[in-house]
Protein backbone atom coordinates (compact mmCIF):
# COMPACT_ATOMS: atom_id res chain seq x y z
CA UNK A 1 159.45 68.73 -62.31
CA UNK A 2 157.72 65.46 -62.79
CA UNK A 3 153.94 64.60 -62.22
CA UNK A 4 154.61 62.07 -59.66
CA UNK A 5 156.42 64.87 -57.99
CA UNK A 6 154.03 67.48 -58.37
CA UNK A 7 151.35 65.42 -56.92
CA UNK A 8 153.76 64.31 -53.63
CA UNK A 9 154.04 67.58 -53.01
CA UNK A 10 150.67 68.84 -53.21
CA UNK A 11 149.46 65.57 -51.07
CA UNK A 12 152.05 66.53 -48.49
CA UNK A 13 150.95 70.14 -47.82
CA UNK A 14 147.29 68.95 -48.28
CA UNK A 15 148.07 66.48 -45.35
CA UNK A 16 150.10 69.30 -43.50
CA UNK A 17 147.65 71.64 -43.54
CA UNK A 18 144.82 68.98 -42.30
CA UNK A 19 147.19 68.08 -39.26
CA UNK A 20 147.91 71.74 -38.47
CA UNK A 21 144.33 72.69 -38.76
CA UNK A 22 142.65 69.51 -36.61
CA UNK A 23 141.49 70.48 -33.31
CA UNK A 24 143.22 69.31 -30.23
CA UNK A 25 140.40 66.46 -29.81
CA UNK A 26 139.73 64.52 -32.40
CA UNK A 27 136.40 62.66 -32.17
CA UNK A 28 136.17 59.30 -32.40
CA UNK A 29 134.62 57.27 -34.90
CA UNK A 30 130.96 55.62 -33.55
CA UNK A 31 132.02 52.00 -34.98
CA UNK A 32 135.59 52.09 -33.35
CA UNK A 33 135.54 50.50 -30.10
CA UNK A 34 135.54 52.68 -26.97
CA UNK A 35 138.60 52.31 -24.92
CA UNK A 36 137.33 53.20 -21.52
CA UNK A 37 134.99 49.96 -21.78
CA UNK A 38 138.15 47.14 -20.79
CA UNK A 39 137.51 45.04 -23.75
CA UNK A 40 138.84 41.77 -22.26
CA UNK A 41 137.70 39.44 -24.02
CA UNK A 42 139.27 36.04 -23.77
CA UNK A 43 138.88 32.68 -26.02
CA UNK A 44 137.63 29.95 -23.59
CA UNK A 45 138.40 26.61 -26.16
CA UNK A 46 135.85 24.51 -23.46
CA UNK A 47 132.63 23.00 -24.89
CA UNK A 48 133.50 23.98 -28.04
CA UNK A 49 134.94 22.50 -31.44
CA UNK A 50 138.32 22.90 -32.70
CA UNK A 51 137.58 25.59 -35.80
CA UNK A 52 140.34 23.93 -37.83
CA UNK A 53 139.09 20.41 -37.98
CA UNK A 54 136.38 19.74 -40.54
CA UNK A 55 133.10 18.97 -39.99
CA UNK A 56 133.05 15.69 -41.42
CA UNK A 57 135.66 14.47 -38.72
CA UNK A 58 134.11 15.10 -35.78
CA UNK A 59 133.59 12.66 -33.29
CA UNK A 60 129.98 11.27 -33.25
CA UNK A 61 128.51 10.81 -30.08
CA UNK A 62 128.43 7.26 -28.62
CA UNK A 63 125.38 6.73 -27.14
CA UNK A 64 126.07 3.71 -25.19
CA UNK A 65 130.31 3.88 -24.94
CA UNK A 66 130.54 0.27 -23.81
CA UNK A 67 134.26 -0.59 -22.78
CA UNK A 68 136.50 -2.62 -25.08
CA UNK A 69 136.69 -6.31 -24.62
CA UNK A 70 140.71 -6.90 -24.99
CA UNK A 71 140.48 -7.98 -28.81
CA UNK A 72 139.47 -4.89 -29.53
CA UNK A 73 143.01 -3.18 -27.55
CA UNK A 74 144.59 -4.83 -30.09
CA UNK A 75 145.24 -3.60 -33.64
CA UNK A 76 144.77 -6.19 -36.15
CA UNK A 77 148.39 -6.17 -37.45
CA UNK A 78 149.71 -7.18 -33.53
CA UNK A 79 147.70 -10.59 -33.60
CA UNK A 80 148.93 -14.11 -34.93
CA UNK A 81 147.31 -16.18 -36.16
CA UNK A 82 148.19 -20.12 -34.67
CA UNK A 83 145.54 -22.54 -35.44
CA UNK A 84 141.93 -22.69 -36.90
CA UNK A 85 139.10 -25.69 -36.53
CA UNK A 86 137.14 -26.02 -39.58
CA UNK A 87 134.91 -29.03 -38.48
CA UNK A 88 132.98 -27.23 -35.68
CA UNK A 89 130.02 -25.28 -36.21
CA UNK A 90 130.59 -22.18 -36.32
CA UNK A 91 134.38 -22.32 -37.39
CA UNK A 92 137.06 -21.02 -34.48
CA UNK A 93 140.47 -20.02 -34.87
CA UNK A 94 142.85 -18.94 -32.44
CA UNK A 95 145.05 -15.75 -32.20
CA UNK A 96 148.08 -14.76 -30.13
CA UNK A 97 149.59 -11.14 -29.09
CA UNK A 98 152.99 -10.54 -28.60
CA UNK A 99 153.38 -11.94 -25.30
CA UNK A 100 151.94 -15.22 -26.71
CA UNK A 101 148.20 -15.00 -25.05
CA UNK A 102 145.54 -16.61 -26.92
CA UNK A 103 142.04 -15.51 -28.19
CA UNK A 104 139.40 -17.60 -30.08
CA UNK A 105 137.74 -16.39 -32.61
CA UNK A 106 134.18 -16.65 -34.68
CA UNK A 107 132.84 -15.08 -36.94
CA UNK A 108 130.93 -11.92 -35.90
CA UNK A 109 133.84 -11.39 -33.24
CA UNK A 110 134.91 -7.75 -32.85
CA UNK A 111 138.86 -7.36 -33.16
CA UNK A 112 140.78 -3.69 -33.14
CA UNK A 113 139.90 -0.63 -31.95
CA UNK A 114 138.42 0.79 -35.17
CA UNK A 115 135.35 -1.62 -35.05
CA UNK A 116 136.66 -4.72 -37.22
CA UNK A 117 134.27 -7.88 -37.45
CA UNK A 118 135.90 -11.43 -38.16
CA UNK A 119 133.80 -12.21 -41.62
CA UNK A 120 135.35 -15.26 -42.46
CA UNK A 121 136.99 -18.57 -40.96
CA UNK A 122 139.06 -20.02 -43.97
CA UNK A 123 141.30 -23.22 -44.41
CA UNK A 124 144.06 -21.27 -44.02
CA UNK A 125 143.09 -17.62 -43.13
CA UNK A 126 141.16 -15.08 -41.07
CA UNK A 127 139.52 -12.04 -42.90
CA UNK A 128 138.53 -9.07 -40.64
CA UNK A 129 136.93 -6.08 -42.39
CA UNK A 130 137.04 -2.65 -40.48
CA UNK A 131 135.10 0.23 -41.93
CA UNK A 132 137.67 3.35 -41.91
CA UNK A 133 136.93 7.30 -42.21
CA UNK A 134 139.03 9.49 -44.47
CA UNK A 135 140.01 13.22 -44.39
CA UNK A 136 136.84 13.95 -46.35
CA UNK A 137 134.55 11.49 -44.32
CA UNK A 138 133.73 8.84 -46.51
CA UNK A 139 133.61 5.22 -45.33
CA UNK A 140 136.06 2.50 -46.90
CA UNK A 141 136.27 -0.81 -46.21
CA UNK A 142 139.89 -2.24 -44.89
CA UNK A 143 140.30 -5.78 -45.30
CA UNK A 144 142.74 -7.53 -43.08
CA UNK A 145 143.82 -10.88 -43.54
CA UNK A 146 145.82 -13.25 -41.26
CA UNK A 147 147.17 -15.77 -42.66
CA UNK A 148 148.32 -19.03 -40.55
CA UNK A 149 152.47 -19.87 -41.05
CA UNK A 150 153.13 -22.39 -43.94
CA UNK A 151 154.72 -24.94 -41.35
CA UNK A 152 151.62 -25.21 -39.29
CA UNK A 153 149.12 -28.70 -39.68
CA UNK A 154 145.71 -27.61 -40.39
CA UNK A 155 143.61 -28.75 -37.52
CA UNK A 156 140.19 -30.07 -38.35
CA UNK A 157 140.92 -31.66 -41.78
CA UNK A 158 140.95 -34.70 -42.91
């Protein structure tokens, strides 16, 4: 006979001589939870935040949530850009959505959802900067820049 099978056997009448000899009510533990109670306890999600999402994403409060102007429905990307004026003070430009209405444009105009400021009018091109938040919450700075069709006159020059 083996050791591994000399101990088996000496762990299985240990055992059956525990079971044989435990009294008909066991007690129960004092940490185990006591069954009579109705533990019925249920997870109410409401009012509180999502346990999987990391802290550095979470929403910050808006204190004043003032509703979007309709530039800022738009994503950058879905505007064209159709004609600027240089000689004006400040500079304007003019953008289009898909279904071809127009917007004017300074600088210090909001555009997008995400909070992007026009920055700059140029000769040829409009650069809107949005400030974006990554999986590990730190800021970057997105540049966009639309850029007016080659076969378009520049307005404004001379």
């Amino acid at each position: 006979m083996t050791t591994r099978r000399a101990i088996e056997i000496v762990l299985a009448a240990t055992l059956a001589s525990l079971v044989a000899g435990a009294p008909a009510s066991a007690e129960i533990p004092a940490h185990a939870p006591d069954p009579a109670a109705g533990n019925d306890y249920r997870y109410e999600p409401e009012g509180k935040r999502d346990p999987f999402r990391p802290f550095a994403l979470q929403a910050e409060p808006q204190a004043n949530a003032e509703p979007l102007s309709p530039l800022q429905r738009y994503e950058v990307g879905q505007l064209k850009l159709v004609g600027i004026v240089l000689n004006v003070t400040p500079p304007r430009a003019m953008v289009e959505d898909d279904q071809g209405l127009g917007f004017i444009l300074t600088p210090g105009t909001p555009v997008g959802p995400n909070g992007g400021i026009v920055t700059a009018i140029k000769p040829r091109q409009v650069v809107v900067v949005e400030w974006q938040t990554d999986v590990i919450g730190e800021k970057h700075r997105k540049e966009y820049v639309l850029e007016l069709p080659a076969d378009e006159p520049l307005a404004g020059l001379r």
